[in-house]
PDB file of N, CA and C in Angstrom:
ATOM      1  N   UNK A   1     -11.197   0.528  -0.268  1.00  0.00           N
ATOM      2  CA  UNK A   1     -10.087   0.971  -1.088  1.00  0.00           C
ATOM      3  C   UNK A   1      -8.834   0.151  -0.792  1.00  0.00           C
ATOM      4  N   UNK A   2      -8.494  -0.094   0.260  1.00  0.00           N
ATOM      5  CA  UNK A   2      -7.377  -0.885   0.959  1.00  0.00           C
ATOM      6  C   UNK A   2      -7.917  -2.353  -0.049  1.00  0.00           C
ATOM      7  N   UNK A   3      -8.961  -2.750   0.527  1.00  0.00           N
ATOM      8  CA  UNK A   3      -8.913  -4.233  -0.408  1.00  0.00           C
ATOM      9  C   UNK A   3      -8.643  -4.311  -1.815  1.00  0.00           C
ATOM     10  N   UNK A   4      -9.307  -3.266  -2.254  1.00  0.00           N
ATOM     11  CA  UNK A   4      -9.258  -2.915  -3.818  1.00  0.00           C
ATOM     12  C   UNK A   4      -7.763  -2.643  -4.141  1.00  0.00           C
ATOM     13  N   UNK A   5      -6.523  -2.180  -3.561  1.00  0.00           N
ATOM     14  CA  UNK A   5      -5.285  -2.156  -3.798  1.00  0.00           C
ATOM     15  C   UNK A   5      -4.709  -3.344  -3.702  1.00  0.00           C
ATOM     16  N   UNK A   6      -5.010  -4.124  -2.353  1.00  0.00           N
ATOM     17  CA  UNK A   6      -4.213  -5.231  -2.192  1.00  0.00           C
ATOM     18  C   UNK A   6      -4.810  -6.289  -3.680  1.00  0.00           C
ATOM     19  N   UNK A   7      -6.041  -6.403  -4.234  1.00  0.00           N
ATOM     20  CA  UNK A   7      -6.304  -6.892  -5.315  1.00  0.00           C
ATOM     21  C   UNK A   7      -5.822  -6.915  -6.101  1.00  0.00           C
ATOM     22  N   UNK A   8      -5.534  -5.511  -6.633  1.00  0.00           N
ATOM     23  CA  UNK A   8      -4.900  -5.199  -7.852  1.00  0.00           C
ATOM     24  C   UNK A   8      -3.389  -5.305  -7.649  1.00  0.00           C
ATOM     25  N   UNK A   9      -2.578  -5.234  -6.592  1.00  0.00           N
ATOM     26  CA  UNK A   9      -1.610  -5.542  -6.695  1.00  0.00           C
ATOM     27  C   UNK A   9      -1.229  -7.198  -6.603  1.00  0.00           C
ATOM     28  N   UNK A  10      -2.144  -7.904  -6.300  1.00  0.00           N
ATOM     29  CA  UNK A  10      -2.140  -9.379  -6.590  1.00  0.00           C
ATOM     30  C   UNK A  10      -2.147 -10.134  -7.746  1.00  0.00           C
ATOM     31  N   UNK A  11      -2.698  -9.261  -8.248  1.00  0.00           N
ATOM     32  CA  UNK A  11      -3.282  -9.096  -9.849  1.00  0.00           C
ATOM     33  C   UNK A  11      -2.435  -8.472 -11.150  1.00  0.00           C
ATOM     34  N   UNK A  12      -1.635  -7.745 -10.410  1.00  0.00           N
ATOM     35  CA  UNK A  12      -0.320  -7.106 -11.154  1.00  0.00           C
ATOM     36  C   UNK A  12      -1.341  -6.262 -12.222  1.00  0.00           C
ATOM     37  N   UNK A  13      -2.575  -5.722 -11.766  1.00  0.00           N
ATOM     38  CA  UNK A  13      -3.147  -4.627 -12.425  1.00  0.00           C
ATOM     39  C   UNK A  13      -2.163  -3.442 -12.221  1.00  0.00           C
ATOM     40  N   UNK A  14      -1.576  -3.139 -13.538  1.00  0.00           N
ATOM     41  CA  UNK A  14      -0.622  -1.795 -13.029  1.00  0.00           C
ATOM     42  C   UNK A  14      -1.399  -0.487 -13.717  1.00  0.00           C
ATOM     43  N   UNK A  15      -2.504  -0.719 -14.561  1.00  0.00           N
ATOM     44  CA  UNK A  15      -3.479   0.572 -14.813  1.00  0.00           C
ATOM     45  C   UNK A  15      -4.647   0.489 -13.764  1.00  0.00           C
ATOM     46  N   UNK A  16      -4.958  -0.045 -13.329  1.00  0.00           N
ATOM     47  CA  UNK A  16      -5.701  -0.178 -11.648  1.00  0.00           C
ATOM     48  C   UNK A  16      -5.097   1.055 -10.873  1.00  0.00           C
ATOM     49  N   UNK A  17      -3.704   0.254 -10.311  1.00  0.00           N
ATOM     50  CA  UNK A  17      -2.986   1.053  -9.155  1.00  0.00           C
ATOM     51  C   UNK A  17      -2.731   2.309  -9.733  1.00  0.00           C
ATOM     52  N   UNK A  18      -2.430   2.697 -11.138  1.00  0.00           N
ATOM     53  CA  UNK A  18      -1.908   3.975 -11.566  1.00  0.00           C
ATOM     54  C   UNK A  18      -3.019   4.817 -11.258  1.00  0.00           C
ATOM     55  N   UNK A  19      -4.022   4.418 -11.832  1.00  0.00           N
ATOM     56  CA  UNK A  19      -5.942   5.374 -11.423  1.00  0.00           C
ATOM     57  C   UNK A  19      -5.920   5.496  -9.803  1.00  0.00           C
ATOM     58  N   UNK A  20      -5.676   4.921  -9.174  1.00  0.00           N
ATOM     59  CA  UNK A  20      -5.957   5.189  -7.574  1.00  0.00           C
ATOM     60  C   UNK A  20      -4.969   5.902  -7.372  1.00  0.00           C
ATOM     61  N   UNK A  21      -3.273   5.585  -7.272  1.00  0.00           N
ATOM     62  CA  UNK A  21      -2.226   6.702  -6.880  1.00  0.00           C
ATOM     63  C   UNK A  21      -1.897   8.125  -6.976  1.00  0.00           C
ATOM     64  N   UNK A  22      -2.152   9.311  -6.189  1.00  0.00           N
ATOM     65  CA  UNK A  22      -2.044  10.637  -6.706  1.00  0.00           C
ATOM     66  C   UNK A  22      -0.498  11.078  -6.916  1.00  0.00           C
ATOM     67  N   UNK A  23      -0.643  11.970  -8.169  1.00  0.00           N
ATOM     68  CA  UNK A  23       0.654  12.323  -8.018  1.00  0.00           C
ATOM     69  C   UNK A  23       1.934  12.780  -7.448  1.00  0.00           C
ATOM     70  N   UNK A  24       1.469  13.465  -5.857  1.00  0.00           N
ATOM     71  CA  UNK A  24       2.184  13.340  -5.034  1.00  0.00           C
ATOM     72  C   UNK A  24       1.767  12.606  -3.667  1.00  0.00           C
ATOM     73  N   UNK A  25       1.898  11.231  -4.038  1.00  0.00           N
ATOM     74  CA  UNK A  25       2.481  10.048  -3.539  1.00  0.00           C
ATOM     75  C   UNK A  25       3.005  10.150  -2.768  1.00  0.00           C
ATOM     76  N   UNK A  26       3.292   9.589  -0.976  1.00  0.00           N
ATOM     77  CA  UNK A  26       4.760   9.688  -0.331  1.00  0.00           C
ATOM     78  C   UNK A  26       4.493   8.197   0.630  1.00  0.00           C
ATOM     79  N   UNK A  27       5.393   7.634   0.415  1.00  0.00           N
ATOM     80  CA  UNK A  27       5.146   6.425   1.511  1.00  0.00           C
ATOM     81  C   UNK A  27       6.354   6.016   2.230  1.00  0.00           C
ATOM     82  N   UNK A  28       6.578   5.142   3.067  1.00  0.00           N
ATOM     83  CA  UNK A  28       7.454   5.042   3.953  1.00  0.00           C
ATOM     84  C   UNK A  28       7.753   3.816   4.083  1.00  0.00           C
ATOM     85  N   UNK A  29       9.320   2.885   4.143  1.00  0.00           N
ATOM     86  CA  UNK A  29       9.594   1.782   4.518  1.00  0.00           C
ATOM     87  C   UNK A  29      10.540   1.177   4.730  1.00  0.00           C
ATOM     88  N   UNK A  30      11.139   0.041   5.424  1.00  0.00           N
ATOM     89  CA  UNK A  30      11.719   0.148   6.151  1.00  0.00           C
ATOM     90  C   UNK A  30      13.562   0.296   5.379  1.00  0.00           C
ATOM     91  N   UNK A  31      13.878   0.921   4.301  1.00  0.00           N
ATOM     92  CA  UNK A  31      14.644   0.962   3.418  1.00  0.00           C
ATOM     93  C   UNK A  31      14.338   2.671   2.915  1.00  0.00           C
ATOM     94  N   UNK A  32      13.398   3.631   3.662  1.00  0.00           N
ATOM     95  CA  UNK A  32      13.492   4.745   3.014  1.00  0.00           C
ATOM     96  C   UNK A  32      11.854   5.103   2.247  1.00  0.00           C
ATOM     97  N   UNK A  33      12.064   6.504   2.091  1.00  0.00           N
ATOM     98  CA  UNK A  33      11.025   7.302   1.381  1.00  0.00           C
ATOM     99  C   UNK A  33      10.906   6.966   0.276  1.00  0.00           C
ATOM    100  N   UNK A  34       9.530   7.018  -0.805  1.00  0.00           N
ATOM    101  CA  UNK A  34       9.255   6.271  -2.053  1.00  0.00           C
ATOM    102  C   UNK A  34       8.259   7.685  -2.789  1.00  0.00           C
ATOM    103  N   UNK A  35       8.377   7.970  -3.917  1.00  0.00           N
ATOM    104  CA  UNK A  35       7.397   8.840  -4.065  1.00  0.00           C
ATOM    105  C   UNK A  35       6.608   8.395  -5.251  1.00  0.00           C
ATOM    106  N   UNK A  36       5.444   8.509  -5.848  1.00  0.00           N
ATOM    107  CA  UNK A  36       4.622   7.594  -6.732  1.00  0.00           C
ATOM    108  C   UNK A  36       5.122   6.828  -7.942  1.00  0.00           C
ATOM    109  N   UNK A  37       6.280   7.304  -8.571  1.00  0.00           N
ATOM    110  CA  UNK A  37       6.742   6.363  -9.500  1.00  0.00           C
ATOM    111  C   UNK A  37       7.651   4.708  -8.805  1.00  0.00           C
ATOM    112  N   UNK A  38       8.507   5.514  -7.497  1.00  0.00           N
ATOM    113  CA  UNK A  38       9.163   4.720  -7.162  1.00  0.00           C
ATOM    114  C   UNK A  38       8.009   3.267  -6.248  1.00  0.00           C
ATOM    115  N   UNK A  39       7.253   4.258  -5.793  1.00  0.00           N
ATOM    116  CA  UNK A  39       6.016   3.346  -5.219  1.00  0.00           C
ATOM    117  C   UNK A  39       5.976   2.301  -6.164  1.00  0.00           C
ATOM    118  N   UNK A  40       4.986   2.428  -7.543  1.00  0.00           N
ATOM    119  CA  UNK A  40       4.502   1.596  -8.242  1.00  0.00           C
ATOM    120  C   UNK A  40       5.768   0.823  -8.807  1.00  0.00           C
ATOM    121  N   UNK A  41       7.184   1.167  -8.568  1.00  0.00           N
ATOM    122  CA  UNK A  41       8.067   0.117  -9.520  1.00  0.00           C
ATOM    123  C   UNK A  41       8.334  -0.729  -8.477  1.00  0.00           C
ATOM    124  N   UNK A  42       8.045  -0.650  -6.943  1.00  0.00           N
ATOM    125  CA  UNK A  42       8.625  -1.575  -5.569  1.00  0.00           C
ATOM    126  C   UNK A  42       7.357  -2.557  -5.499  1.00  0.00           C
ATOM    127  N   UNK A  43       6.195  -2.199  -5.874  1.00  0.00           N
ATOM    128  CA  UNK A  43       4.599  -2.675  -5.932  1.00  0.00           C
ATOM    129  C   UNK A  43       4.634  -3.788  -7.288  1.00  0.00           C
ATOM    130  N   UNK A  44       5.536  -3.285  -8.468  1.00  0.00           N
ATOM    131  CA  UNK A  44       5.589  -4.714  -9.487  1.00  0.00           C
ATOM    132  C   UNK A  44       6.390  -5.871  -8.983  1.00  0.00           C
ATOM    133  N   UNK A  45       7.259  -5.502  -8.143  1.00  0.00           N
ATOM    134  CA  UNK A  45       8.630  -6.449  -7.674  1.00  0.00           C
ATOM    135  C   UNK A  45       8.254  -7.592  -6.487  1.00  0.00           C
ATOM    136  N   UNK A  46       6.525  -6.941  -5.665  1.00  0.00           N
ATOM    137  CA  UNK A  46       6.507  -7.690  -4.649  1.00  0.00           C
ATOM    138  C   UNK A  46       6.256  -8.971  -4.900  1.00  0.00           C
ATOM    139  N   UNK A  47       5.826  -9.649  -5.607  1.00  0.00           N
ATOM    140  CA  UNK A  47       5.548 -10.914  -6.013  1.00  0.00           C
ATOM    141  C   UNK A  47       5.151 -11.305  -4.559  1.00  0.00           C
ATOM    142  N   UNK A  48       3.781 -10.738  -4.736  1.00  0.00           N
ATOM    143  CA  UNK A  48       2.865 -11.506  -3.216  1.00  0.00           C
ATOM    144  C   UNK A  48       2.658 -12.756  -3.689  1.00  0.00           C
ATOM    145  N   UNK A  49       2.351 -13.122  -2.027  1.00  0.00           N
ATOM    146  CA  UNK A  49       1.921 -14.534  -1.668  1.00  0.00           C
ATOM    147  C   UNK A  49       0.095 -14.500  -1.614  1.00  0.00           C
ATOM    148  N   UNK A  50       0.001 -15.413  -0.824  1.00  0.00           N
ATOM    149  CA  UNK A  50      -1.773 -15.245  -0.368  1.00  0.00           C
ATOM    150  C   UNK A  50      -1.341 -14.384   0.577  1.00  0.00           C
ATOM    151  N   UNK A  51      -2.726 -13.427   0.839  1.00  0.00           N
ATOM    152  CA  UNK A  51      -2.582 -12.650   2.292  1.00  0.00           C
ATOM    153  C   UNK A  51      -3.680 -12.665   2.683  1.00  0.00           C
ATOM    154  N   UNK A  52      -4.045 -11.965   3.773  1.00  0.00           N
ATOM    155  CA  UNK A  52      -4.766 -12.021   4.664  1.00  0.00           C
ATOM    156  C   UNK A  52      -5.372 -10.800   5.575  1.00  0.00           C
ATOM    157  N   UNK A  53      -6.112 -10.061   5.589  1.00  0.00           N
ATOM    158  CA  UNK A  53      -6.345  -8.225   5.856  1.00  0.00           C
ATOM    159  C   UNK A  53      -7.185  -8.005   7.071  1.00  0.00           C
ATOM    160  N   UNK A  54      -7.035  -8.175   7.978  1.00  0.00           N
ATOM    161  CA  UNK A  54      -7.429  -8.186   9.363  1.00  0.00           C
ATOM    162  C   UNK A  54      -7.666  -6.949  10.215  1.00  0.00           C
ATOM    163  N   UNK A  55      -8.432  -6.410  11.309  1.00  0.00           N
ATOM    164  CA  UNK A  55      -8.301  -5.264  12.171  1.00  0.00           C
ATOM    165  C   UNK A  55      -8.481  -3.959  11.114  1.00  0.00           C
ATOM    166  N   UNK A  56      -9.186  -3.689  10.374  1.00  0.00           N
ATOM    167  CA  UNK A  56      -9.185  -2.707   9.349  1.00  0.00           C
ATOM    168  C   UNK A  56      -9.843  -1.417  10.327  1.00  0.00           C
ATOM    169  N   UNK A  57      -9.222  -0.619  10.642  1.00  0.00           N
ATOM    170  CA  UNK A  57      -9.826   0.821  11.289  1.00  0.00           C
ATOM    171  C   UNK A  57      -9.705   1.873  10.103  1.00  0.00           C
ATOM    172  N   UNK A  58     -10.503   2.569  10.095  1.00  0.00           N
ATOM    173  CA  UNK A  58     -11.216   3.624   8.757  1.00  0.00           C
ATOM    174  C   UNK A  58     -11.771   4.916   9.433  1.00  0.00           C
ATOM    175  N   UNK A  59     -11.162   6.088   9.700  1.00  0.00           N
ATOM    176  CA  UNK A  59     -11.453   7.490  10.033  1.00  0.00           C
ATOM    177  C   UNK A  59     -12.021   8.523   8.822  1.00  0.00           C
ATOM    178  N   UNK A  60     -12.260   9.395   8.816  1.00  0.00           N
ATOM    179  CA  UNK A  60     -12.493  10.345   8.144  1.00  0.00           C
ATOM    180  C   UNK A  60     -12.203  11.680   8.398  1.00  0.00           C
ATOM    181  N   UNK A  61     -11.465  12.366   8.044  1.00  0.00           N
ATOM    182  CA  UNK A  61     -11.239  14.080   8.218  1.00  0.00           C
ATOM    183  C   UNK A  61     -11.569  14.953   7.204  1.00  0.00           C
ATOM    184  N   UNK A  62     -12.491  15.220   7.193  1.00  0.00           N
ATOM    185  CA  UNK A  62     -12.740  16.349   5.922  1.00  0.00           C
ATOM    186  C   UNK A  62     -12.596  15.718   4.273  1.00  0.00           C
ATOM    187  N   UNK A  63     -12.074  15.999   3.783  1.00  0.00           N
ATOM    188  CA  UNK A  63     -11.742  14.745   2.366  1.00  0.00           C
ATOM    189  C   UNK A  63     -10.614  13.937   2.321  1.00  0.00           C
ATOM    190  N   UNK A  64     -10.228  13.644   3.431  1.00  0.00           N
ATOM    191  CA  UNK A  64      -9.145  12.420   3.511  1.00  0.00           C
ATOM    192  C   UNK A  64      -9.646  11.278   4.622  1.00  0.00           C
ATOM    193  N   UNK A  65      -9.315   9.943   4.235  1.00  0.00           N
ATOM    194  CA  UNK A  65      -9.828   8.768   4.743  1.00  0.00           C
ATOM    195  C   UNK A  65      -8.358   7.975   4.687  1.00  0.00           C
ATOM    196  N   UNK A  66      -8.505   7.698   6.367  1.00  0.00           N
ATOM    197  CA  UNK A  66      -6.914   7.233   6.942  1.00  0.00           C
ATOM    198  C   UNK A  66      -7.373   5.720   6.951  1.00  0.00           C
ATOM    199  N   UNK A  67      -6.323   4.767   7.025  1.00  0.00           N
ATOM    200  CA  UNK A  67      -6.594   3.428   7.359  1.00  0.00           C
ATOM    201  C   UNK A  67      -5.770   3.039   7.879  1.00  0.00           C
ATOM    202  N   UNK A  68      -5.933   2.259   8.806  1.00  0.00           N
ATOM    203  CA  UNK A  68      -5.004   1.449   9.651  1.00  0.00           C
ATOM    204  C   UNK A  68      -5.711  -0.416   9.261  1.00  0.00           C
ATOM    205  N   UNK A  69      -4.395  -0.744   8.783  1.00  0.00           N
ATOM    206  CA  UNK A  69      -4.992  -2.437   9.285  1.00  0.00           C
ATOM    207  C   UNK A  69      -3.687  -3.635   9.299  1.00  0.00           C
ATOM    208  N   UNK A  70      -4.236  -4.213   9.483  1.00  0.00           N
ATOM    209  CA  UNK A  70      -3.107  -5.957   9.858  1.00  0.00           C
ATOM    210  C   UNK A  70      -3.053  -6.722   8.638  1.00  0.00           C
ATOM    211  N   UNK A  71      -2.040  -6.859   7.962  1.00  0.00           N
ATOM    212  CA  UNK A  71      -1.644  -7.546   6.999  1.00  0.00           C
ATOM    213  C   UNK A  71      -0.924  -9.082   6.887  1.00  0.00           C
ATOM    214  N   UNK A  72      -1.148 -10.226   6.746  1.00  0.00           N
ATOM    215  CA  UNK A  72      -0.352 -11.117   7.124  1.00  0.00           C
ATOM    216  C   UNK A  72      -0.211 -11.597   5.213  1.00  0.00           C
ATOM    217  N   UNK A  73       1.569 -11.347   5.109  1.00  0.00           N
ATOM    218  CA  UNK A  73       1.835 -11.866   3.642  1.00  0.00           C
ATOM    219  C   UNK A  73       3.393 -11.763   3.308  1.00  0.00           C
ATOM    220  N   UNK A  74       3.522 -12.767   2.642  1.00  0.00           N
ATOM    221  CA  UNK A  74       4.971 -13.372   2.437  1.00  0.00           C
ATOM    222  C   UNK A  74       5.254 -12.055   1.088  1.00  0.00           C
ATOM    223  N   UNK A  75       6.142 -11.391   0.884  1.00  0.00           N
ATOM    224  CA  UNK A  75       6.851 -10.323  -0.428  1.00  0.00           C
ATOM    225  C   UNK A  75       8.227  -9.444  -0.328  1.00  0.00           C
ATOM    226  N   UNK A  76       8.361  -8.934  -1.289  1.00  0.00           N
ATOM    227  CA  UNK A  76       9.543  -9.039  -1.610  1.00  0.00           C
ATOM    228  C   UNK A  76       9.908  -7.443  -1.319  1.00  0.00           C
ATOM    229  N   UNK A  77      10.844  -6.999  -1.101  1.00  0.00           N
ATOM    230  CA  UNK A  77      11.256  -5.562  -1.037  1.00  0.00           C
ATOM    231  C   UNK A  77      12.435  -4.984  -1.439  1.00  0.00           C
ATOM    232  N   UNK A  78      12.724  -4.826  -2.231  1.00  0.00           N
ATOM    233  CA  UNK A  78      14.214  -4.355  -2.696  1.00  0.00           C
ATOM    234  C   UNK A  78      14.975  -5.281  -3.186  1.00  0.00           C
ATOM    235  N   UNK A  79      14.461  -6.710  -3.096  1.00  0.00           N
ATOM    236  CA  UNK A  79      15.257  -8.072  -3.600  1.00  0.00           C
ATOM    237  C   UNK A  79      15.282  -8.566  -1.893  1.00  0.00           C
ATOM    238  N   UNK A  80      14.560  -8.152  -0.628  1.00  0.00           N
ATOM    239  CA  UNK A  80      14.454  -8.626   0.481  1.00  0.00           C
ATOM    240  C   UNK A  80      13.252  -9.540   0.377  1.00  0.00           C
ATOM    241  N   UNK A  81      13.635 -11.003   0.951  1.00  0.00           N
ATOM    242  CA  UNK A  81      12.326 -11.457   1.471  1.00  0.00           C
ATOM    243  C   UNK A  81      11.909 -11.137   2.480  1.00  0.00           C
ATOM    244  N   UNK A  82      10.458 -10.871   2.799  1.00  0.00           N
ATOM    245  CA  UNK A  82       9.715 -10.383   4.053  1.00  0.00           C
ATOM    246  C   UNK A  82       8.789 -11.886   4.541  1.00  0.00           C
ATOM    247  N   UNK A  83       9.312 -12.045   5.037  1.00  0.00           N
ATOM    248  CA  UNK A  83       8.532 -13.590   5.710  1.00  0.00           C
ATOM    249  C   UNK A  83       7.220 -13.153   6.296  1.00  0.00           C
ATOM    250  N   UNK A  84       6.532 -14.355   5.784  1.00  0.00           N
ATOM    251  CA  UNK A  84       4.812 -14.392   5.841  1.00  0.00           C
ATOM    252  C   UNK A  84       4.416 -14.381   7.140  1.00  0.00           C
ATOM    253  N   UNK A  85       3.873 -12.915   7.459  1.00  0.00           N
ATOM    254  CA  UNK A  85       3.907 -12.662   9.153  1.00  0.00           C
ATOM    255  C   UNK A  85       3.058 -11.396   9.245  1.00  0.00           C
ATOM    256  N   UNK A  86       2.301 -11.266  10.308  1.00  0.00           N
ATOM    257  CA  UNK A  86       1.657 -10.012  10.640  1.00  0.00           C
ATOM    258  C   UNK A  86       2.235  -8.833  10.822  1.00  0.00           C
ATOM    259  N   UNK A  87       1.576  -7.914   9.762  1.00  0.00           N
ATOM    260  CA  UNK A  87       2.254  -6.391  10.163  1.00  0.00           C
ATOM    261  C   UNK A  87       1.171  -5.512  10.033  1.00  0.00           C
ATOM    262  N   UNK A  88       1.758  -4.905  10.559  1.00  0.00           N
ATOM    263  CA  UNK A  88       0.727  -3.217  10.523  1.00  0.00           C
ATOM    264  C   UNK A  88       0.996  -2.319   9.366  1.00  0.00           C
ATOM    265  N   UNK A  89       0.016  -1.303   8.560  1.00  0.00           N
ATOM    266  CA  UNK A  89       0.025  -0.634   7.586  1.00  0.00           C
ATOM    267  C   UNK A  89      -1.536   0.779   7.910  1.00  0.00           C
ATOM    268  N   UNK A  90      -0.553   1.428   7.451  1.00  0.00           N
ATOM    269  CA  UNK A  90      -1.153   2.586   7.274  1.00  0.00           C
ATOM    270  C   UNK A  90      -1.503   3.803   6.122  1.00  0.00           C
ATOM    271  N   UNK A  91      -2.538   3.986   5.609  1.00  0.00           N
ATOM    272  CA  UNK A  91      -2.914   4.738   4.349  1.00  0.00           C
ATOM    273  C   UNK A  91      -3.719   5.653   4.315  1.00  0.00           C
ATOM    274  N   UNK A  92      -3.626   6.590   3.107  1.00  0.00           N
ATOM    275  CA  UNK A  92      -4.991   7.067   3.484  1.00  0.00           C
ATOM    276  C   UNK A  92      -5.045   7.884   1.900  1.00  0.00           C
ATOM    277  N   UNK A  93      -5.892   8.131   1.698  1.00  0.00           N
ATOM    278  CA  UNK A  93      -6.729   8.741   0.086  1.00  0.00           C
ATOM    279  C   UNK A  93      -7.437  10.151   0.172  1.00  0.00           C
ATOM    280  N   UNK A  94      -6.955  10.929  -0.635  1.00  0.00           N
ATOM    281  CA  UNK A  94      -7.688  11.870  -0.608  1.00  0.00           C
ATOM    282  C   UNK A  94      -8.880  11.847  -1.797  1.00  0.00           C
ATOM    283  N   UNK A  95      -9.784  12.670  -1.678  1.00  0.00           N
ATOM    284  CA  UNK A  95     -11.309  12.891  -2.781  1.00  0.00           C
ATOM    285  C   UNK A  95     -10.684  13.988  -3.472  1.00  0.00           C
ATOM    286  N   UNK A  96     -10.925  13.491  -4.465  1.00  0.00           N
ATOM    287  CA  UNK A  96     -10.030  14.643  -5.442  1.00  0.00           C
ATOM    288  C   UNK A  96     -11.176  14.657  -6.800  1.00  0.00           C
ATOM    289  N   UNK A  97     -11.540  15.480  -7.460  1.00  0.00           N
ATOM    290  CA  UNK A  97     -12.170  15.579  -8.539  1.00  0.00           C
ATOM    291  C   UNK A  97     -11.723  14.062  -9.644  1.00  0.00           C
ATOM    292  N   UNK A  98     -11.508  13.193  -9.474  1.00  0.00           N
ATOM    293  CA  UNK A  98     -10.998  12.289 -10.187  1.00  0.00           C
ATOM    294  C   UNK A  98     -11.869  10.950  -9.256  1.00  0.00           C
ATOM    295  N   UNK A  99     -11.790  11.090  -7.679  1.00  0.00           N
ATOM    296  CA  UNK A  99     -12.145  10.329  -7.158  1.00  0.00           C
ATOM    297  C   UNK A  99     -11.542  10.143  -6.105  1.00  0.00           C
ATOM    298  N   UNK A 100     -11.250   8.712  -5.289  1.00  0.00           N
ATOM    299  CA  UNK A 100     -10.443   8.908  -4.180  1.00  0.00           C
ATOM    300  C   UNK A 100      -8.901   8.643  -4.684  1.00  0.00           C
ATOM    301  N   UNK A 101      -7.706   9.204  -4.194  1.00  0.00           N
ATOM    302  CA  UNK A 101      -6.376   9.139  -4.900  1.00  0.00           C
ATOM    303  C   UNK A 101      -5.296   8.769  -3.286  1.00  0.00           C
ATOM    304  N   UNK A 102      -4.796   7.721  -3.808  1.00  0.00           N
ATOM    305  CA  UNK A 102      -3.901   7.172  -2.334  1.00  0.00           C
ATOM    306  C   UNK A 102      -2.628   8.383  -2.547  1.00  0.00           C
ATOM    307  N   UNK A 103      -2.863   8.535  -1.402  1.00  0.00           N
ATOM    308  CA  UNK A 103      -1.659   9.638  -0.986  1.00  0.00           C
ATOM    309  C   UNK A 103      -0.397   9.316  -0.046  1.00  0.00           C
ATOM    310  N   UNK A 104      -0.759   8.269   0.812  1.00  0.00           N
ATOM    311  CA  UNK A 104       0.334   8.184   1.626  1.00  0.00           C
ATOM    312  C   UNK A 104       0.323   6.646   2.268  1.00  0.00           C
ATOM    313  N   UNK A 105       1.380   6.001   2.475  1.00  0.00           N
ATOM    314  CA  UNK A 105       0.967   4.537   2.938  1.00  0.00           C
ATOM    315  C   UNK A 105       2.743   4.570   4.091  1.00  0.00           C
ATOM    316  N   UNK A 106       2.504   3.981   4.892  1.00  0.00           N
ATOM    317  CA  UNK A 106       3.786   3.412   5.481  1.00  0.00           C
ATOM    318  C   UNK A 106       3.375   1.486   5.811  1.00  0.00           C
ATOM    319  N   UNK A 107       4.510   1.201   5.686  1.00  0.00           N
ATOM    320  CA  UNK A 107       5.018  -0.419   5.854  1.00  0.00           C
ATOM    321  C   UNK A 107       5.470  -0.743   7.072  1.00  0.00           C
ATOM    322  N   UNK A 108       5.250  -1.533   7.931  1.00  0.00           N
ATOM    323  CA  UNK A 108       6.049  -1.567   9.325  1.00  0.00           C
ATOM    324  C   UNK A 108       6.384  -2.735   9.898  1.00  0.00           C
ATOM    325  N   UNK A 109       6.805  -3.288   8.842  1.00  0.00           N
ATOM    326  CA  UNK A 109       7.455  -4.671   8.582  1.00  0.00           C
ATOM    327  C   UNK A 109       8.888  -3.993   8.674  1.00  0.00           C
ATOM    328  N   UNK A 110       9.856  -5.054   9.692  1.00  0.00           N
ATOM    329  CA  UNK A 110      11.291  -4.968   9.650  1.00  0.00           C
ATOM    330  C   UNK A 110      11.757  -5.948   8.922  1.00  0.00           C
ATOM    331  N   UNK A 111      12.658  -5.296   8.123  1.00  0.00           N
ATOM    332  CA  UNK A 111      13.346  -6.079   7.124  1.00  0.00           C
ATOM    333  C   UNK A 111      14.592  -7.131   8.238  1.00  0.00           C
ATOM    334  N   UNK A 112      14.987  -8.496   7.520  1.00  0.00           N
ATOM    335  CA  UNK A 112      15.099  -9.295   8.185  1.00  0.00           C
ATOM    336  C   UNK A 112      16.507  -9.109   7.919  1.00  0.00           C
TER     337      UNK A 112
END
């Protein structure tokens, strides 16, 4: 699922990301709380680079599936450049009669 996002957001699939995102959305970064609309309008703006998806750890609790992994990629945040560098990210999806639906992500990239 993690790869399948970073795809589609490479891809500027924005009916992709809308099918995976649940409606209450909450993510975290280093500029503040985002909730699913604001998510997907910070997700058109990133104008990624190539990246790179490394260390992927994948849990399971009951119908939610957490992820932890290493991201290395040059994008944009608020009109911030984020220089092409390793960071950590965290997500996770719940199973919802629809399918799996991303519920929560944090960024842990410091803005420069």
């Amino acid at each position: 699922m993690v790869l399948q996002l970073w795809v589609d957001m490479k891809a500027n699939n924005w009916e992709g990301l809308q099918k995976q995102i649940a409606p209450g959305f909450q993510s975290i970064h280093q500029d503040g709380a985002r909730d699913n609309k604001v998510q997907i309008e910070l997700i058109k703006g990133l104008n990624l680079s190539e990246y790179t998806i490394d260390n992927i750890k994948v849990t399971m609790e009951g119908q939610v599936i957490i992820v932890t992994y290493q991201v290395n990629v040059e994008e944009t945040i608020t009109g911030n450049l984020i220089q092409k560098k390793s960071s950590m990210r965290l997500s996770a999806w719940l199973k919802s009669e629809d399918g799996w639906k991303w519920i929560i992500h944090a960024n842990l990239v410091p803005l420069k």
